[in-house]
N, C-alpha and C. Protein backbone atom coordinates (compact mmCIF):
# COMPACT_ATOMS: atom_id res chain seq x y z
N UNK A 1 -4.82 2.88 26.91
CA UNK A 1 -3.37 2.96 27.03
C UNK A 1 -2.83 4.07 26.14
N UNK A 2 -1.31 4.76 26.39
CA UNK A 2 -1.38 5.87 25.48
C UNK A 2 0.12 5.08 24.78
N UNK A 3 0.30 5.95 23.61
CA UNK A 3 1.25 5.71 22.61
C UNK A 3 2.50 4.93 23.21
N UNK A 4 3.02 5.28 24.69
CA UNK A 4 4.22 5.21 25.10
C UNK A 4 4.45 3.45 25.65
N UNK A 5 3.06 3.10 25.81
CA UNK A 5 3.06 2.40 26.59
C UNK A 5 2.81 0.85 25.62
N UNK A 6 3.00 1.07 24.42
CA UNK A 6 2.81 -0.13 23.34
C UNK A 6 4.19 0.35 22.73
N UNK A 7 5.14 -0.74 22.63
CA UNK A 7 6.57 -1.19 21.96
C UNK A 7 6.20 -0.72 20.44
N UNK A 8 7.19 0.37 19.46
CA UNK A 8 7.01 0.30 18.75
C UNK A 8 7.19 -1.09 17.65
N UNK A 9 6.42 -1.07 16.75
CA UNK A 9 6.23 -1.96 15.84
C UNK A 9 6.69 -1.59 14.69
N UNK A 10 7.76 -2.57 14.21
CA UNK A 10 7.82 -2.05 12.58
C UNK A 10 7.13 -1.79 11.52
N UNK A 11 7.15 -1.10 10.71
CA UNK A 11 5.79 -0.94 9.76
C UNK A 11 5.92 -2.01 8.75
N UNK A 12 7.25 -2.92 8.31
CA UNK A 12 7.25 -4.08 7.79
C UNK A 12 6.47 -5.54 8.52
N UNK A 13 6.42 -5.05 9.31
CA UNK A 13 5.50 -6.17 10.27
C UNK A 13 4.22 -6.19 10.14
N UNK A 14 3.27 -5.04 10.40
CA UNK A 14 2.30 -4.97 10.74
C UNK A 14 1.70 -4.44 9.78
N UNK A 15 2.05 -3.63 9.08
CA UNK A 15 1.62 -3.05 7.75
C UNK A 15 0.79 -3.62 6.57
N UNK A 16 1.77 -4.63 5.64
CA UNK A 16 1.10 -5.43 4.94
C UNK A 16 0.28 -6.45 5.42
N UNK A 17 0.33 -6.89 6.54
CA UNK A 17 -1.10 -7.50 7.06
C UNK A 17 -2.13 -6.65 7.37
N UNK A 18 -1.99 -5.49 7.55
CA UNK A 18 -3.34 -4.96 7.71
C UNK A 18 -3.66 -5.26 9.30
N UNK A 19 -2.43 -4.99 10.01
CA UNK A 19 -2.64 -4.38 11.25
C UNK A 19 -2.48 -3.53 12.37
N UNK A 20 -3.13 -2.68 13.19
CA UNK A 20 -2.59 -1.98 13.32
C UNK A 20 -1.43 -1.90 13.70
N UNK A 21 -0.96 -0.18 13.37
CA UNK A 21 0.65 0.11 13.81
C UNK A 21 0.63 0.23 15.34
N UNK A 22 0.26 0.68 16.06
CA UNK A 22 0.09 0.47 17.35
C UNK A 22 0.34 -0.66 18.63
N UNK A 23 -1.28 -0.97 18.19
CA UNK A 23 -0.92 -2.39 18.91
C UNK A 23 -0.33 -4.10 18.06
N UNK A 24 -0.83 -3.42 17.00
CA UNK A 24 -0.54 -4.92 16.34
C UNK A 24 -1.18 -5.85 16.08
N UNK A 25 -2.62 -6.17 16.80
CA UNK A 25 -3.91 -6.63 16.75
C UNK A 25 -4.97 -6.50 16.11
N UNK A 26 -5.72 -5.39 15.95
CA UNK A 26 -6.65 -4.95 15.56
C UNK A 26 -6.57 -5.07 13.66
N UNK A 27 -7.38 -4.64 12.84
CA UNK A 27 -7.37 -4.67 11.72
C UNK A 27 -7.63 -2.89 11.15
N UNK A 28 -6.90 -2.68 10.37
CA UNK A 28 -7.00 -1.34 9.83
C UNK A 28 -8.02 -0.82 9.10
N UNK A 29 -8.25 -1.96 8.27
CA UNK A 29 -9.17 -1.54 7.17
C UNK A 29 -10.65 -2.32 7.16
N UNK A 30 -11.92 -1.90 6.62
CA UNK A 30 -13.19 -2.05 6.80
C UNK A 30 -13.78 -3.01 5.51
N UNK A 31 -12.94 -2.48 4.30
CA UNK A 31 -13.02 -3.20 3.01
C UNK A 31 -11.76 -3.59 2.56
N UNK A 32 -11.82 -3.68 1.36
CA UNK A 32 -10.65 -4.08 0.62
C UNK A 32 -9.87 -2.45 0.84
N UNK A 33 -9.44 -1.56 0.60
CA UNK A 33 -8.95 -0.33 0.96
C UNK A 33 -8.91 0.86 1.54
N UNK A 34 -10.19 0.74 2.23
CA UNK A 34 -10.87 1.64 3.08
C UNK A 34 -10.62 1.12 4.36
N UNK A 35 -10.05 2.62 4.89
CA UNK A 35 -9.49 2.22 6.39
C UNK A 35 -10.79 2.85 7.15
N UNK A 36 -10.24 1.87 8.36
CA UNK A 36 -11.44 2.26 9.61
C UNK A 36 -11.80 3.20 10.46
N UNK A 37 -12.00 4.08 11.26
CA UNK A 37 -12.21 5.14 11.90
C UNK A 37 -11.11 5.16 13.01
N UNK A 38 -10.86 3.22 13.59
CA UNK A 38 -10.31 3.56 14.71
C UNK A 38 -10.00 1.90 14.68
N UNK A 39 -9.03 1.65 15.85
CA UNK A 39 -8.43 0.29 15.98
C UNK A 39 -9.70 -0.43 16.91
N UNK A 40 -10.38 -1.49 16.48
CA UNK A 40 -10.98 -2.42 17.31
C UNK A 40 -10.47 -2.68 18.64
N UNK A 41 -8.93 -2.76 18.97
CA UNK A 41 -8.31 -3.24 20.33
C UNK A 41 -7.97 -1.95 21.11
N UNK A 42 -7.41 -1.49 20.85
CA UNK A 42 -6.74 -0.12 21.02
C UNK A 42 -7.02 1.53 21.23
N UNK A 43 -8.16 1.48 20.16
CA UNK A 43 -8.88 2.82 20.06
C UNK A 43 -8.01 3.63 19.48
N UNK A 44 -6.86 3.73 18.59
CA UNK A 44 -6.07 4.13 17.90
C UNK A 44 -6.94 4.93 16.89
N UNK A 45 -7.18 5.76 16.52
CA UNK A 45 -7.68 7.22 15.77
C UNK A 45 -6.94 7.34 14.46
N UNK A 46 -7.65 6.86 13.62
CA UNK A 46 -6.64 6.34 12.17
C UNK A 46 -6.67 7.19 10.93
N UNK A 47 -7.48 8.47 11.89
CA UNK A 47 -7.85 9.44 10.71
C UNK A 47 -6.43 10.19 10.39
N UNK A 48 -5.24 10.02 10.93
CA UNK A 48 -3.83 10.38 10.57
C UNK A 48 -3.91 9.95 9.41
N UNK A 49 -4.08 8.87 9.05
CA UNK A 49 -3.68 7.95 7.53
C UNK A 49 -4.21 8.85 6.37
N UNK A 50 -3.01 9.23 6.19
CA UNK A 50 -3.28 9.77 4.54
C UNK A 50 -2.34 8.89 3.54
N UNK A 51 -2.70 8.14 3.07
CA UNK A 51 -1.94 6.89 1.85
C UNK A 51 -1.72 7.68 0.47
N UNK A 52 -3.10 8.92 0.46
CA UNK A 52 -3.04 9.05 -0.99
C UNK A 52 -2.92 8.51 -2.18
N UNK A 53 -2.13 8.46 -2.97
CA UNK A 53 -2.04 8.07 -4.06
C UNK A 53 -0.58 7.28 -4.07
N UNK A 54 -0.07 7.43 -2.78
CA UNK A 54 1.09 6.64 -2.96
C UNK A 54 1.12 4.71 -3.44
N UNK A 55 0.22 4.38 -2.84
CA UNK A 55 -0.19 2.98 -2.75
C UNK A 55 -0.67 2.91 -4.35
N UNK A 56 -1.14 3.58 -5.63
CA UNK A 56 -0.93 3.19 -6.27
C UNK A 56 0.43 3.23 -7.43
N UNK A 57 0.95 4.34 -6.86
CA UNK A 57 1.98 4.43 -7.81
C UNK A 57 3.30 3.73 -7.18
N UNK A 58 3.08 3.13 -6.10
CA UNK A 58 4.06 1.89 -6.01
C UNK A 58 3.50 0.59 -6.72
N UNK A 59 2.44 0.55 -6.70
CA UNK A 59 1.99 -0.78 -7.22
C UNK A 59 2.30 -0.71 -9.14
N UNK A 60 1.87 0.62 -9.13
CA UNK A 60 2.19 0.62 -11.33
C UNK A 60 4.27 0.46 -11.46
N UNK A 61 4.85 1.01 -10.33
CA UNK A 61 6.32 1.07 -10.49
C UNK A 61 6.37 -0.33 -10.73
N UNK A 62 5.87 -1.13 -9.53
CA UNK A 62 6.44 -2.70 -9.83
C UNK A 62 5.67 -3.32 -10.52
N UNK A 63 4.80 -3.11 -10.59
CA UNK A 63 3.89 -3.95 -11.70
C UNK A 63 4.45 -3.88 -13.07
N UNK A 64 4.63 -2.48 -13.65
CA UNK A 64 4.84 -1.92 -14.92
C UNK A 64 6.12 -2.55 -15.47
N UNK A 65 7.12 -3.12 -15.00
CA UNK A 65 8.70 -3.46 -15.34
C UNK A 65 8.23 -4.91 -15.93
N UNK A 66 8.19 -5.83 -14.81
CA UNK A 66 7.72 -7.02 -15.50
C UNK A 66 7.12 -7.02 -15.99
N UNK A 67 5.84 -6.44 -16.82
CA UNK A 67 4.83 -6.60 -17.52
C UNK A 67 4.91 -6.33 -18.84
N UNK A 68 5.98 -4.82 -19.00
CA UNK A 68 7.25 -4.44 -20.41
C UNK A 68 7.55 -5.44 -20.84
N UNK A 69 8.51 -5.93 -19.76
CA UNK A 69 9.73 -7.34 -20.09
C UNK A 69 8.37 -8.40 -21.18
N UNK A 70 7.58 -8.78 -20.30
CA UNK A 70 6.96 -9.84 -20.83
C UNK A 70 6.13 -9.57 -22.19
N UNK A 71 5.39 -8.20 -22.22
CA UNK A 71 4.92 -7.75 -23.44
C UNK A 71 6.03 -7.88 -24.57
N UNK A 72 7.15 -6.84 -24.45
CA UNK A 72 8.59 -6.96 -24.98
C UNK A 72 8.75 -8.61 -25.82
N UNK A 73 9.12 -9.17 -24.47
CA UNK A 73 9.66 -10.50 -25.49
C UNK A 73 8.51 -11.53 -26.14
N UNK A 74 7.04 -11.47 -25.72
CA UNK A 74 5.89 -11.74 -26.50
C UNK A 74 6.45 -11.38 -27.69
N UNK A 75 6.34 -10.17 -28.34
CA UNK A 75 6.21 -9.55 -29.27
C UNK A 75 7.60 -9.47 -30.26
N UNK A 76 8.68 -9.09 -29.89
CA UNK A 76 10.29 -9.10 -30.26
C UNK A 76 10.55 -10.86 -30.23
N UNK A 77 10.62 -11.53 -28.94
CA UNK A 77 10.90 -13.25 -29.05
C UNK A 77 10.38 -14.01 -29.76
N UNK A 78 9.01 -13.85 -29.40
CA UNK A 78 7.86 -14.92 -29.86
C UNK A 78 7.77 -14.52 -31.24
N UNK A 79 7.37 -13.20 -31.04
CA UNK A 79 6.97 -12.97 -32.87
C UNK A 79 4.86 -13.50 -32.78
N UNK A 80 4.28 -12.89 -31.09
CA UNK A 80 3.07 -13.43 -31.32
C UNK A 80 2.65 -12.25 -31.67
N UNK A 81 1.18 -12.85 -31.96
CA UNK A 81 0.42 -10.63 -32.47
C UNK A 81 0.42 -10.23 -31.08
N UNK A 82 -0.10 -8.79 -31.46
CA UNK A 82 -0.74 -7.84 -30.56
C UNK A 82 -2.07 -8.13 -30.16
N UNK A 83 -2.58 -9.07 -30.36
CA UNK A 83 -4.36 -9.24 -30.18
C UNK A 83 -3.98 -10.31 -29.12
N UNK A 84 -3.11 -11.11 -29.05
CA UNK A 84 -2.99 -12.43 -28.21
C UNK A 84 -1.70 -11.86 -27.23
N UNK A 85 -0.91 -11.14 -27.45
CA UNK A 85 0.07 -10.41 -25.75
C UNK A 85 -1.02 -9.63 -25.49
N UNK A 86 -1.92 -8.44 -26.33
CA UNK A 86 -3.22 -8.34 -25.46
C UNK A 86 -3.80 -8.87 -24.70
N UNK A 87 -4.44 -10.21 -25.16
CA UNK A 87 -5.11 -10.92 -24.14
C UNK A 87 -4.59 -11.84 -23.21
N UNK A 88 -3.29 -11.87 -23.57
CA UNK A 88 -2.75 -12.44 -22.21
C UNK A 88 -2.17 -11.43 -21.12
N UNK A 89 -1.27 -10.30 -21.53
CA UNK A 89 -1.20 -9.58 -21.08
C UNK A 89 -1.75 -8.61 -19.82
N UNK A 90 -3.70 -8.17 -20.47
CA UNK A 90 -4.33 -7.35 -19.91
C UNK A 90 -4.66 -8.11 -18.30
N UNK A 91 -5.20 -9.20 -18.56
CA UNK A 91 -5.28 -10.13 -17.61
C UNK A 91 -3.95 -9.98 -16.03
N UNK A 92 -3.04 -10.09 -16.67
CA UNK A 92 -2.00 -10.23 -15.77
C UNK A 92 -1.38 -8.99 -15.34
N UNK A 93 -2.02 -7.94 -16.55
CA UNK A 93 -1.71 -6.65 -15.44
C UNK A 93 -2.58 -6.48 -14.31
N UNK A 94 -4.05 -6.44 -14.67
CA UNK A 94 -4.72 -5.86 -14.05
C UNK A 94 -4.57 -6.90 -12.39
N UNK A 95 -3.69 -8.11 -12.44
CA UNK A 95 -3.75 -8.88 -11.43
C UNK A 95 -2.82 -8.17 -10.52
N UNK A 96 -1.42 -8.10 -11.39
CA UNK A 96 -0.54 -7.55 -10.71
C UNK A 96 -0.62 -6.22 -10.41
N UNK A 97 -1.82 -5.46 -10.37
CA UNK A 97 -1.96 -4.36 -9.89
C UNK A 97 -3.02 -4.09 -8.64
N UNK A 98 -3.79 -5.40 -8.76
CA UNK A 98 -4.88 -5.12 -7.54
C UNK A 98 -4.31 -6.00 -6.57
N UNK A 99 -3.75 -7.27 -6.86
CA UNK A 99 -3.25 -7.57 -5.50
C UNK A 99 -2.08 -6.73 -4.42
N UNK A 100 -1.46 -6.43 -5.03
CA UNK A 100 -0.38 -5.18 -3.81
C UNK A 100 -1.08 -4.71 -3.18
N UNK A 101 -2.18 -3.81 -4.08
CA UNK A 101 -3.18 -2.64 -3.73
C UNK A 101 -3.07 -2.68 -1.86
N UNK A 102 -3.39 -3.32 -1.38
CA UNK A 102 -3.81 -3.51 0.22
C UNK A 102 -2.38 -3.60 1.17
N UNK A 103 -1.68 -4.53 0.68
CA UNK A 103 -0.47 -4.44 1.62
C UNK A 103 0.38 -3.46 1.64
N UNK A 104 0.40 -2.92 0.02
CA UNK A 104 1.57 -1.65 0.19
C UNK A 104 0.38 -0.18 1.07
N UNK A 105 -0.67 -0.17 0.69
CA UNK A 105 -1.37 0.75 1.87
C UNK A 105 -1.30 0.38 3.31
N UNK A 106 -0.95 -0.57 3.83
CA UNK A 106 -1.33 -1.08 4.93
C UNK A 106 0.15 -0.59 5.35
N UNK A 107 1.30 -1.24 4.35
CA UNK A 107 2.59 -0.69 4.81
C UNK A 107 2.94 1.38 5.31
N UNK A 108 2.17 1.66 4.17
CA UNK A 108 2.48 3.13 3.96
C UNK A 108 1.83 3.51 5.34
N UNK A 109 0.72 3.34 5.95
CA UNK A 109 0.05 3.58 6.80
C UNK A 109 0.85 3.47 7.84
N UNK A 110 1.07 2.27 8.10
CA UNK A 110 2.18 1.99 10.09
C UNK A 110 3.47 2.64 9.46
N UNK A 111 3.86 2.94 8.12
CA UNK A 111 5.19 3.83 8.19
C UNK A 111 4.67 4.98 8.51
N UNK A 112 3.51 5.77 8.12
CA UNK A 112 2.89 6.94 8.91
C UNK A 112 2.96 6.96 10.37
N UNK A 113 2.51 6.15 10.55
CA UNK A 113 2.53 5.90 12.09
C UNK A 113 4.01 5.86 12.81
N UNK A 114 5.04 4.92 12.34
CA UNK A 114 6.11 4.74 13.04
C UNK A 114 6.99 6.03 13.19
N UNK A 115 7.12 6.53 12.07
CA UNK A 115 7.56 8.05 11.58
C UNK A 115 7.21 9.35 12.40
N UNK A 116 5.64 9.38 12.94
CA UNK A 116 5.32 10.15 13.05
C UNK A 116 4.86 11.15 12.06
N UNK A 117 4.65 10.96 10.82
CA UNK A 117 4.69 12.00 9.48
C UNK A 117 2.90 12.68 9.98
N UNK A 118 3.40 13.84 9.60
CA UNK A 118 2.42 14.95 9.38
C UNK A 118 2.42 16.07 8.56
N UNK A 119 1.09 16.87 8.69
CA UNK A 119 1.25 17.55 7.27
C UNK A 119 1.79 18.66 7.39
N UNK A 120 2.68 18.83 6.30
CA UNK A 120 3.48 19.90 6.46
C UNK A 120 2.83 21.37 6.41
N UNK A 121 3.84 22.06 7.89
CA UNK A 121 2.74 23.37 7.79
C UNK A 121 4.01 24.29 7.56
N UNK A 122 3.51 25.08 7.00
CA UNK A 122 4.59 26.90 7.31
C UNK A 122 5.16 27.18 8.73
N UNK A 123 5.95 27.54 8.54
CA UNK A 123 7.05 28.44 9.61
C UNK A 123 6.35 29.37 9.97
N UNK A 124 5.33 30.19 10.19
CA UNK A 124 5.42 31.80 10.43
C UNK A 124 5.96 32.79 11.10
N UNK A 125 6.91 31.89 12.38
CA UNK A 125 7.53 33.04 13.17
C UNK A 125 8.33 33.67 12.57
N UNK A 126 9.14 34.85 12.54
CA UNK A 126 10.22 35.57 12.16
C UNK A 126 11.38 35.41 13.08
């Protein structure tokens, strides 16, 4: 089937599940962040997906605020050491940073897709 003929899909829909933008079925990715060559249902060609580095620096934006706040008032409220908001702390970053990991790629991806985004080339005509 070609592009025209599958209803677009929002990339809030299909995205953070990790399915494709296309049809909606299939699964994007092969591992935990590694996307697949192509859609299982569809045959959708997924080598468009460039996520880059975006998927993590959404995940440190939101991760990083609450994690201040809570270091912050550990330390200023509580009055606990630095060895114990350490160890509670490290824990709960590193959580709140690998779980997004997948859905906000999965999102960025079908927004690639819905968009149409490609890589930007030069003008050369005069």
């Amino acid at each position: 089937m070609r592009d025209d003929q599958y209803p677009p899909l929002p990339p809030l829909s299909v995205g953070p599940a990790g399915k494709c933008p296309r049809c909606g079925q299939g699964s994007i990715f092969k591992s935990f962040i590694t996307l697949k060559e192509k859609c299982d249902v569809c045959d959708l060609d997924l080598t468009f997906a460039d996520a880059a580095d975006g998927p993590a620096f959404f995940v440190m934006l939101i991760a990083s605020v609450p994690v201040l706040g809570f270091v912050l008032w550990m330390i200023l409220g509580v009055g606990a050491s630095y060895w114990l908001t350490a160890l509670i702390t490290l824990p709960l970053l590193i959580v709140l940073c690998i779980l997004p990991l997948r859905p906000i790629k999965g999102w960025l991806v079908a927004s690639q897709y819905y968009h149409k985004a490609e890589q930007g080339k030069l003008d050369t005509q005069e």
